[in-house]
N, C-alpha and C. Protein backbone atom coordinates (compact mmCIF):
# COMPACT_ATOMS: atom_id res chain seq x y z
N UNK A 1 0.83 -1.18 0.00
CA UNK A 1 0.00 0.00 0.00
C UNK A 1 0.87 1.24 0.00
N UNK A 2 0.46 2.35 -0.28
CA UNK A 2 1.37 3.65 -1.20
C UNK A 2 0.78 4.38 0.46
N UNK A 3 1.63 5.00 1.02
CA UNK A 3 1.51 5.31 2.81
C UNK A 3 0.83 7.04 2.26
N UNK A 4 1.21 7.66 0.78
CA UNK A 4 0.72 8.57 0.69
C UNK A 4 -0.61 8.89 -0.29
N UNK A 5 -0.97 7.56 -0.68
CA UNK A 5 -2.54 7.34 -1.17
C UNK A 5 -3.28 7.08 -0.52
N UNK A 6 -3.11 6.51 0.56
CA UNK A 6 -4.15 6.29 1.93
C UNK A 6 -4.15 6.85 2.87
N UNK A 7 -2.88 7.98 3.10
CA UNK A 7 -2.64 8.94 4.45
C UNK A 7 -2.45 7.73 5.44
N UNK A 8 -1.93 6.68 5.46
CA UNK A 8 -1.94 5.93 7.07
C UNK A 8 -3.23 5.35 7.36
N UNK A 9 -4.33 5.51 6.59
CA UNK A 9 -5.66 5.31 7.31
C UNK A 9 -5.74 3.87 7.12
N UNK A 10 -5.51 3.07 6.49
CA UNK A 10 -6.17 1.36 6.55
C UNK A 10 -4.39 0.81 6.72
N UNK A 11 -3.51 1.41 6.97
CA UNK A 11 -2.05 0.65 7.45
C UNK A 11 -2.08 0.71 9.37
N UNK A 12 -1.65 -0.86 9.46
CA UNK A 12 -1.99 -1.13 11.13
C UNK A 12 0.01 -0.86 11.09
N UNK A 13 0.38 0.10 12.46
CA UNK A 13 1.36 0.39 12.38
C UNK A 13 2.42 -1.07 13.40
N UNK A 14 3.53 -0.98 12.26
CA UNK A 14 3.94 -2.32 12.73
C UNK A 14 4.41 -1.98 14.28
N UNK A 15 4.44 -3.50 14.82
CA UNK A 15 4.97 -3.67 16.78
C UNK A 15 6.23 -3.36 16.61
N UNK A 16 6.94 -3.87 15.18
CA UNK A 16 8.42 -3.78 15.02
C UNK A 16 9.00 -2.63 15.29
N UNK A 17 10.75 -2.76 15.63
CA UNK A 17 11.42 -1.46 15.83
C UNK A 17 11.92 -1.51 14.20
N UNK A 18 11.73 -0.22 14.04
CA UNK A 18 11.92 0.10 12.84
C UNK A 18 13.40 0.53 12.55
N UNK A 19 14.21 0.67 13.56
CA UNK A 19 15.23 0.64 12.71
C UNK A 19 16.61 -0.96 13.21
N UNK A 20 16.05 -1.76 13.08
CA UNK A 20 16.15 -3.16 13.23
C UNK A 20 16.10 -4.21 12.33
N UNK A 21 17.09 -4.58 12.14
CA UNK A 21 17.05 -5.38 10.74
C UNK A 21 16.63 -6.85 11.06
N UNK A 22 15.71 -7.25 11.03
CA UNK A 22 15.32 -8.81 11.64
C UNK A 22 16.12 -9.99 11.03
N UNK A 23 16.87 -9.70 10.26
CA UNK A 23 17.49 -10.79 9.37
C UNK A 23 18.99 -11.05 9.88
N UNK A 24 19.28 -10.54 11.02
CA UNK A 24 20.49 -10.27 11.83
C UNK A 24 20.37 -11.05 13.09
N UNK A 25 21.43 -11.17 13.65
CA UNK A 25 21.81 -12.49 14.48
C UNK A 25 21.67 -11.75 15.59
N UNK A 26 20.80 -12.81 16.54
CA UNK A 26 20.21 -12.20 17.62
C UNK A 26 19.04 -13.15 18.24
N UNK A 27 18.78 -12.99 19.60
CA UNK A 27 17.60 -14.10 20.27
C UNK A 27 16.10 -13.10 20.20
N UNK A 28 15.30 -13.83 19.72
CA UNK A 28 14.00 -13.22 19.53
C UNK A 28 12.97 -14.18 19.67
N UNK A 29 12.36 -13.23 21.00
CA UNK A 29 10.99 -13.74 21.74
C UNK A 29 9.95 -13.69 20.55
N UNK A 30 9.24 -14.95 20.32
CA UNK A 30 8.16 -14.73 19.29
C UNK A 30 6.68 -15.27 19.80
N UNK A 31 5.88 -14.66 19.80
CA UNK A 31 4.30 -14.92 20.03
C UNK A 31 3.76 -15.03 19.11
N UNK A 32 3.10 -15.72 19.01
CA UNK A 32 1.90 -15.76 17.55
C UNK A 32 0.39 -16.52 18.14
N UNK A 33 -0.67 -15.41 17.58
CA UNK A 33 -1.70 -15.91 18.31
C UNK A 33 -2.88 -16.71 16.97
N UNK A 34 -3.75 -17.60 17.42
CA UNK A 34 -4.62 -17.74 16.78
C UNK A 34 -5.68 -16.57 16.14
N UNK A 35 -6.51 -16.84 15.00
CA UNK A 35 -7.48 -16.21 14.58
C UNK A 35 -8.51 -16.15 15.88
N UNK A 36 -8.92 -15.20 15.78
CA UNK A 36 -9.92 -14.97 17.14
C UNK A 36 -9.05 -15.01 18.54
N UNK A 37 -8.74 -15.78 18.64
CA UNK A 37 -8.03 -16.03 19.44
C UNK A 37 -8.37 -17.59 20.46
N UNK A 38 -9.22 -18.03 19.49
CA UNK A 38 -10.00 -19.39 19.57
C UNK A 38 -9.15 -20.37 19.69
N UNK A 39 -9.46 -21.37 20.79
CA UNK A 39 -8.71 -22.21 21.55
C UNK A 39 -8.25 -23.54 20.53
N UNK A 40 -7.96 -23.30 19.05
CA UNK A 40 -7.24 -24.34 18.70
C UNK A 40 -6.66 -25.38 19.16
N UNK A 41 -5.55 -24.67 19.69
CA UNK A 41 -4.34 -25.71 20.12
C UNK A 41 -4.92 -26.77 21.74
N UNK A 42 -6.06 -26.88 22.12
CA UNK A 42 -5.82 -27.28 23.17
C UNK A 42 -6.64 -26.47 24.81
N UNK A 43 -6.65 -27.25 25.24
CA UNK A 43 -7.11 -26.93 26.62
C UNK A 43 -6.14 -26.66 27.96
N UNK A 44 -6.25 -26.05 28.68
CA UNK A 44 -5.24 -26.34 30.16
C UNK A 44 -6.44 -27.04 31.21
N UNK A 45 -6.02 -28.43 31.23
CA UNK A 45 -6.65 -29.08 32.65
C UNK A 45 -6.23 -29.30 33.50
N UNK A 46 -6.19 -28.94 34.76
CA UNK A 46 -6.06 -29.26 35.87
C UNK A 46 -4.41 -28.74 35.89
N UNK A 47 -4.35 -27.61 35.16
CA UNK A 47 -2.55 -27.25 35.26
C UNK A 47 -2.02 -27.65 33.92
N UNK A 48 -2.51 -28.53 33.15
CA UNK A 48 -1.34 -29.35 32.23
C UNK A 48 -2.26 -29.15 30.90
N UNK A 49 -1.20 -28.62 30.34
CA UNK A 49 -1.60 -28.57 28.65
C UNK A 49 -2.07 -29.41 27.79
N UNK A 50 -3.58 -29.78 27.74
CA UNK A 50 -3.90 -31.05 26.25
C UNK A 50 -3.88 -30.82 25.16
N UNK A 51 -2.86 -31.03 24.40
CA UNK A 51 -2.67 -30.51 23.28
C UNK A 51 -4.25 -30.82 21.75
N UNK A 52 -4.51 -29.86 21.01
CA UNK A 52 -5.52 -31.07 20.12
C UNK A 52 -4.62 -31.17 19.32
N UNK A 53 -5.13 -31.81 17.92
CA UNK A 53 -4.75 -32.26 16.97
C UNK A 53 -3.74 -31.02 16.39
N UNK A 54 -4.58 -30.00 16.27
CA UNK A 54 -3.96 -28.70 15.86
C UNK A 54 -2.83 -27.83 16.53
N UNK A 55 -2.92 -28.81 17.78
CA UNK A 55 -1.73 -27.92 18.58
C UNK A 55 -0.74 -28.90 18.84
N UNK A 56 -0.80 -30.55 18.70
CA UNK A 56 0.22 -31.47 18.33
C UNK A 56 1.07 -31.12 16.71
N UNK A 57 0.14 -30.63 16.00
CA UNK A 57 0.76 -29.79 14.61
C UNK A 57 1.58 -28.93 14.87
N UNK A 58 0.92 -27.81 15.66
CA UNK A 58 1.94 -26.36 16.03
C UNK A 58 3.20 -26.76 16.49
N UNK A 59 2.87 -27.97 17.97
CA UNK A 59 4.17 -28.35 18.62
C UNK A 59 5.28 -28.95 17.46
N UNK A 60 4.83 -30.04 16.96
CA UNK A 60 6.09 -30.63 16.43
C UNK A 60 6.55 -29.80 14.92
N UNK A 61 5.53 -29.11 14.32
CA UNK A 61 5.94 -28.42 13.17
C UNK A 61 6.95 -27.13 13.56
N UNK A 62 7.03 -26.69 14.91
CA UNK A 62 8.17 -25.76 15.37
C UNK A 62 9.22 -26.00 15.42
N UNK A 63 9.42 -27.70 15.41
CA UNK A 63 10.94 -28.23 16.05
C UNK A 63 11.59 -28.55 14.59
N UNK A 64 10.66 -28.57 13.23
CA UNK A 64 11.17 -28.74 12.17
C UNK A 64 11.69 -27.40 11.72
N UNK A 65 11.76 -26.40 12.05
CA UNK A 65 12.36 -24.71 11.82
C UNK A 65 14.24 -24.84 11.67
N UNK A 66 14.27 -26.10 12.32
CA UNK A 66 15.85 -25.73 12.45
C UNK A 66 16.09 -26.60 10.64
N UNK A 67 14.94 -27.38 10.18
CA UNK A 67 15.36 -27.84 8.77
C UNK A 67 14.87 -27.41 7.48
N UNK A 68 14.48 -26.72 7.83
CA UNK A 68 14.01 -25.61 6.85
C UNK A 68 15.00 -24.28 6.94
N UNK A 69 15.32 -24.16 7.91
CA UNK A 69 16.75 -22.52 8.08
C UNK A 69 17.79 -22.87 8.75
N UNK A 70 18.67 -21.76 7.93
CA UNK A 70 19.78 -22.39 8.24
C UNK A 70 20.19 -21.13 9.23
N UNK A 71 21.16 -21.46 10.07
CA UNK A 71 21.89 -20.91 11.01
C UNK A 71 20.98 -20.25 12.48
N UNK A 72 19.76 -20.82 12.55
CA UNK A 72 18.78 -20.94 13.28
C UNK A 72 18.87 -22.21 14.63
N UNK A 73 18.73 -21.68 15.90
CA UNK A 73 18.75 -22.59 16.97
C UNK A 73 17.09 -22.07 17.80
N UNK A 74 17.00 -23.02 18.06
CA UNK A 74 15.55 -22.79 18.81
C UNK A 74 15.50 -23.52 20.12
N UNK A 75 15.17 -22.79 20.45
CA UNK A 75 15.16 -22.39 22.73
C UNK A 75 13.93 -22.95 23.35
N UNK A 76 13.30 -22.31 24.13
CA UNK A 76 12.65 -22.70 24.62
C UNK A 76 11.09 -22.23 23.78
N UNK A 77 10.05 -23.24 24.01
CA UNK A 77 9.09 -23.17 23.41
C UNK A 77 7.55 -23.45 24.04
N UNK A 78 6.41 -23.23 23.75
CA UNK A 78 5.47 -23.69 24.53
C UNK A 78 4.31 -23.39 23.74
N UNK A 79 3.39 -23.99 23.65
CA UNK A 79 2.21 -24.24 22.79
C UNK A 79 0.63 -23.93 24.38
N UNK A 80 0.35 -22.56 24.47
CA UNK A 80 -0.99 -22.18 24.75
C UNK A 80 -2.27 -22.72 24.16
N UNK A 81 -3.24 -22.48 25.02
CA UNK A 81 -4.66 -23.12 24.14
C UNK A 81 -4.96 -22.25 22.68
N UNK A 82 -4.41 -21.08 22.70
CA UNK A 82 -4.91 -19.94 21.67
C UNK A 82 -3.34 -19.14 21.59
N UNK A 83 -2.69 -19.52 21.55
CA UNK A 83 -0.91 -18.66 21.05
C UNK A 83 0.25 -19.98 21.16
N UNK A 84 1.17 -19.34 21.00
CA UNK A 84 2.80 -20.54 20.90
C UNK A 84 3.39 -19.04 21.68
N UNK A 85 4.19 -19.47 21.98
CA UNK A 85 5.73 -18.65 22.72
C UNK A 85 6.50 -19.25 22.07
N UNK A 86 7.99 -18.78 21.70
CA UNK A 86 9.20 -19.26 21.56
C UNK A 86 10.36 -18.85 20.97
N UNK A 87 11.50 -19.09 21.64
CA UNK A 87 12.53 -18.22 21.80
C UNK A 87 13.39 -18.82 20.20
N UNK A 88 13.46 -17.88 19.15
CA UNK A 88 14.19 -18.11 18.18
C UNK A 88 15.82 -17.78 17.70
N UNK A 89 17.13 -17.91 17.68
CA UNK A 89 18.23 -17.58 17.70
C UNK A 89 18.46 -17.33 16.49
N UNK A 90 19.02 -15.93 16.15
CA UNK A 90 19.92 -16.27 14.69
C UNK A 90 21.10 -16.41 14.91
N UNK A 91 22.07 -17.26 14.34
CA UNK A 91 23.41 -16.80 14.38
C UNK A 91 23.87 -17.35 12.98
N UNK A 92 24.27 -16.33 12.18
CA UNK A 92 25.23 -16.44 11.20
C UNK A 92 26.00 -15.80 11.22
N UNK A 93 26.99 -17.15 10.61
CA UNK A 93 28.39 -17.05 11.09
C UNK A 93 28.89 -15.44 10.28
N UNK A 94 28.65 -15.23 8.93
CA UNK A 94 29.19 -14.40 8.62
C UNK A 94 28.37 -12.71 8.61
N UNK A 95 27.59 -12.99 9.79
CA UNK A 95 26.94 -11.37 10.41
C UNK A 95 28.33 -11.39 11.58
N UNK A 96 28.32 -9.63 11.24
CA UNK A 96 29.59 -9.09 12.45
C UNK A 96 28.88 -8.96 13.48
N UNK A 97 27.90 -9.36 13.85
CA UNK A 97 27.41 -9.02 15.30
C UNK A 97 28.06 -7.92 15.62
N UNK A 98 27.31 -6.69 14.66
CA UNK A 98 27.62 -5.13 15.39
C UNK A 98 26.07 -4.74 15.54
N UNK A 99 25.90 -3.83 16.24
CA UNK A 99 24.69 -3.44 16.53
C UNK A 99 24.15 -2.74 14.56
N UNK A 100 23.09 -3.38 14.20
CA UNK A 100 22.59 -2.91 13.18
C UNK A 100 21.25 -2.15 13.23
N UNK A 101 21.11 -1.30 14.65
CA UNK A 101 20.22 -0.15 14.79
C UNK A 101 20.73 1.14 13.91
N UNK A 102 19.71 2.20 13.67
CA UNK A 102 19.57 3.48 12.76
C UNK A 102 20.87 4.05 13.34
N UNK A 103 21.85 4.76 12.20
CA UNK A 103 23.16 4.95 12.76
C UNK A 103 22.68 6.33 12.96
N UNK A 104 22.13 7.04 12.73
CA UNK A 104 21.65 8.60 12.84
C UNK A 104 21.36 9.06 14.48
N UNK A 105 21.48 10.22 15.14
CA UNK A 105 21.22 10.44 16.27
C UNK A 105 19.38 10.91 16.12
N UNK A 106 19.01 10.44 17.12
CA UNK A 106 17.53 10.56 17.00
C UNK A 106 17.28 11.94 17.49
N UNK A 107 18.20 12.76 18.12
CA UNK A 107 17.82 14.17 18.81
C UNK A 107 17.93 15.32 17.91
N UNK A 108 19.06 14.71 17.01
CA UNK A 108 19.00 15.97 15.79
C UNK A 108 18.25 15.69 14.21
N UNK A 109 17.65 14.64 14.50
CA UNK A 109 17.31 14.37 12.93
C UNK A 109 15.73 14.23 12.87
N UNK A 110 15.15 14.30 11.25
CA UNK A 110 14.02 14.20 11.59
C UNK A 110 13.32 12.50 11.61
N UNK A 111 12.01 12.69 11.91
CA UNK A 111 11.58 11.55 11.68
C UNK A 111 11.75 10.94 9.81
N UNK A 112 11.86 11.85 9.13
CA UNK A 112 11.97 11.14 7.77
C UNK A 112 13.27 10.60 7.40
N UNK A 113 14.31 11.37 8.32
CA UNK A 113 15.69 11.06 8.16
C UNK A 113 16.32 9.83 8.58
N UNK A 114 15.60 9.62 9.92
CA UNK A 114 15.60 8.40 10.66
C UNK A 114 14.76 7.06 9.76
N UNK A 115 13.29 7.65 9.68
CA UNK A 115 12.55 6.20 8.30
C UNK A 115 13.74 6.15 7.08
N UNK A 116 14.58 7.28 6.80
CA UNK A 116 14.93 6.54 5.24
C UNK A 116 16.59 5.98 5.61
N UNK A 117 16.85 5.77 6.83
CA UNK A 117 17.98 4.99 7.30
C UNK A 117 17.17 3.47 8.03
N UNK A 118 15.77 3.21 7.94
CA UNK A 118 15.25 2.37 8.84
C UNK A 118 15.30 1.16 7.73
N UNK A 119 15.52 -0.21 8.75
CA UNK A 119 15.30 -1.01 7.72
C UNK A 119 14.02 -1.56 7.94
N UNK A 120 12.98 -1.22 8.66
CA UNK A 120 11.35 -1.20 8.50
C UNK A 120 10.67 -0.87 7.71
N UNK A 121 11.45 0.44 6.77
CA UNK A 121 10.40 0.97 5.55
C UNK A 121 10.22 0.05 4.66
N UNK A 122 11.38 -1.34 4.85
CA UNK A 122 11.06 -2.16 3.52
C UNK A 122 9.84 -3.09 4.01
N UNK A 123 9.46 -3.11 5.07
CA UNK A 123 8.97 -4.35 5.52
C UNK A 123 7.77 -4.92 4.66
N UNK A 124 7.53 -4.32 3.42
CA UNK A 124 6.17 -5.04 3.04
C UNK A 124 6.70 -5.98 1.42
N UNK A 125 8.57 -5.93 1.90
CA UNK A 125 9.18 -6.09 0.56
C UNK A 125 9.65 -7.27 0.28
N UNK A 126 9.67 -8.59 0.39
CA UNK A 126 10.28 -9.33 0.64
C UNK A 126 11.63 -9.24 0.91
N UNK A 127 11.88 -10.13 2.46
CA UNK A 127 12.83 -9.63 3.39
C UNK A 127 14.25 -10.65 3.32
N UNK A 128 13.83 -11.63 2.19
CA UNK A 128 14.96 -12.76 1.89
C UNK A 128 14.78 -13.63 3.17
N UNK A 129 15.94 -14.58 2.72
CA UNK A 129 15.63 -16.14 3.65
C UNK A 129 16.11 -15.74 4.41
N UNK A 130 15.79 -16.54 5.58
CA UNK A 130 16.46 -16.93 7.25
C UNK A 130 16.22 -15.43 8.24
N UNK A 131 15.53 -14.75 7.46
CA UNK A 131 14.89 -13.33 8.42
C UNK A 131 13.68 -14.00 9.42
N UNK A 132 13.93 -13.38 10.54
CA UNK A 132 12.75 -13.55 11.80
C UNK A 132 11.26 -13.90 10.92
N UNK A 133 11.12 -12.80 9.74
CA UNK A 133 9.73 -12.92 9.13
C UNK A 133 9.42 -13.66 8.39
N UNK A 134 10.53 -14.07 7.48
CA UNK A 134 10.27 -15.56 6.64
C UNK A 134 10.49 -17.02 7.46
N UNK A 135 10.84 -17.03 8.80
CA UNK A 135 10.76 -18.25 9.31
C UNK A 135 9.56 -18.32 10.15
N UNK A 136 9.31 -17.03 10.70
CA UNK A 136 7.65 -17.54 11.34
C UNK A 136 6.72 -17.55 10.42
N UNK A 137 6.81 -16.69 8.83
CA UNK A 137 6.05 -16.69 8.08
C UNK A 137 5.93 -18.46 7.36
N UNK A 138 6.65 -18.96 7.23
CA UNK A 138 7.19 -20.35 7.11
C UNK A 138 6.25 -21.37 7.80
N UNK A 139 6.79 -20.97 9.13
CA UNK A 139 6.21 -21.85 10.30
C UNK A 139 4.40 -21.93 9.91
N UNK A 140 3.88 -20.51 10.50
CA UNK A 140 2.43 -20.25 10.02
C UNK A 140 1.91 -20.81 8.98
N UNK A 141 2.23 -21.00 7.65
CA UNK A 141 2.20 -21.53 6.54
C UNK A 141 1.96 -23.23 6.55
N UNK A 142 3.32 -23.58 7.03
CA UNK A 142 3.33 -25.12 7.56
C UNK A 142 2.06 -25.52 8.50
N UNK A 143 1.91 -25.37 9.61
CA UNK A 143 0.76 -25.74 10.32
C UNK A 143 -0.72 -25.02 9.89
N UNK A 144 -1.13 -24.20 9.07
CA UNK A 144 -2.09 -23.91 8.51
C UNK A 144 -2.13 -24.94 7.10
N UNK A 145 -1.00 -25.33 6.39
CA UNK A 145 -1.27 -26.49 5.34
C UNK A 145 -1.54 -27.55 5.84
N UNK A 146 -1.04 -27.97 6.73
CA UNK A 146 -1.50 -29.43 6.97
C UNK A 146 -2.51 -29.60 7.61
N UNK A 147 -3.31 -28.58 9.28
CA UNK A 147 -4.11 -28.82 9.74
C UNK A 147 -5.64 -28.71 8.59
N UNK A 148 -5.65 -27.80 7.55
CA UNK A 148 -6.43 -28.07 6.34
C UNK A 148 -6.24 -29.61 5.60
N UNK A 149 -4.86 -29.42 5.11
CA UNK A 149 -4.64 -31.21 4.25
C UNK A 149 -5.81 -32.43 5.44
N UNK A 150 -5.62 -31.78 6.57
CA UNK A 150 -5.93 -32.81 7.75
C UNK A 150 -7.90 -32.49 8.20
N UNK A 151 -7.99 -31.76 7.26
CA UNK A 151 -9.54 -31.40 8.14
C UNK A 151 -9.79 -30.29 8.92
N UNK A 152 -8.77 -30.18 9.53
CA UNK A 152 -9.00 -28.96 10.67
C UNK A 152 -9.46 -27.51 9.95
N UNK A 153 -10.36 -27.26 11.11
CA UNK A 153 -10.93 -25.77 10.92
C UNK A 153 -9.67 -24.84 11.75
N UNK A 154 -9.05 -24.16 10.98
CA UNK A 154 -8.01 -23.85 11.83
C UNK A 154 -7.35 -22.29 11.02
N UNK A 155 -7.12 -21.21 11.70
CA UNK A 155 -6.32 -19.82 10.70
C UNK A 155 -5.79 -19.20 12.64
N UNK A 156 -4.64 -18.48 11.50
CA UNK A 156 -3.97 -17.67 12.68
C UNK A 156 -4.21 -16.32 12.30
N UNK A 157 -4.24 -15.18 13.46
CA UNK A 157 -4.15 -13.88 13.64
C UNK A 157 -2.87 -13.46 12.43
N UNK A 158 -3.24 -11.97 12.17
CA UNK A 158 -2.70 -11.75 10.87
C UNK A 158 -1.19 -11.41 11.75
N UNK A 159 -0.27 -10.94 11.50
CA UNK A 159 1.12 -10.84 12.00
C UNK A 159 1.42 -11.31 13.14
N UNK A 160 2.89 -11.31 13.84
CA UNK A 160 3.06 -11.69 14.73
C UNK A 160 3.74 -11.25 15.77
């Protein structure tokens, strides 16, 4: 969408830090919730998570992330009645692990100066492989194909 044909009015402003390159090596907390927010995955009884069909999908289709991307380690994880948690790692080898925030000082510059050093303005651009957004976008994809291939009435909340 063209940000100056619509004035901002039907764009939901991203959670992301915008001047953050997600495709860079680093541990990132990820949530992702169901559509509605409808108890797909499962129930909590008596303390302990029953997973359904759809949330035995979510669980084990997360642990396949490390074979689908490369230079990806995955942490700790947990499957809710209606969301997933889980801690995703990048490390590639050949990122300098330097801080790849907006090199501009935020006190003297403007906000347009700062967006056209951000690497958020691309975000609606395809962001290439092994980025935070193509592996949960991945993930989402995976357990929405199969719980369909499988029957399930099943969609997730739009971003994550």
């Amino acid at each position: 969408m063209n940000e100056e044909k619509f004035k901002g009015k039907y764009r939901i402003a991203s959670a992301r830090l915008q001047s953050w390159d997600y495709g860079s090596n680093g541990m990132y907390f990820i949530t992702i919730c169901t559509g509605d927010r409808r108890h797909f995955f499962g129930e909590v009884v008596k303390g302990k998570m029953i997973l359904s069909h759809v949330g035995i999908l979510a669980d084990v289709l997360w642990y396949e992330i490390k074979n689908h991307a490369q230079n990806v380690e995955l942490r700790e994880f947990v499957v809710m009645p209606n969301h997933i948690h889980g801690i995703l790692v990048l490390d590639k080898p050949d990122d300098l692990r330097r801080d790849r925030a907006c090199p501009v000082s935020t006190t003297t510059t403007t906000t347009n100066e700062i967006n056209s050093h951000s690497p958020g303005k691309n975000r609606f651009q395809n962001q290439g492989r092994n980025t935070i957004s193509s592996i949960v976008g991945s993930y989402k994809s995976a357990v929405t194909k199969h719980a369909g291939r499988l029957g399930f009435n099943f969609h997730w909340q739009s971003r994550f």
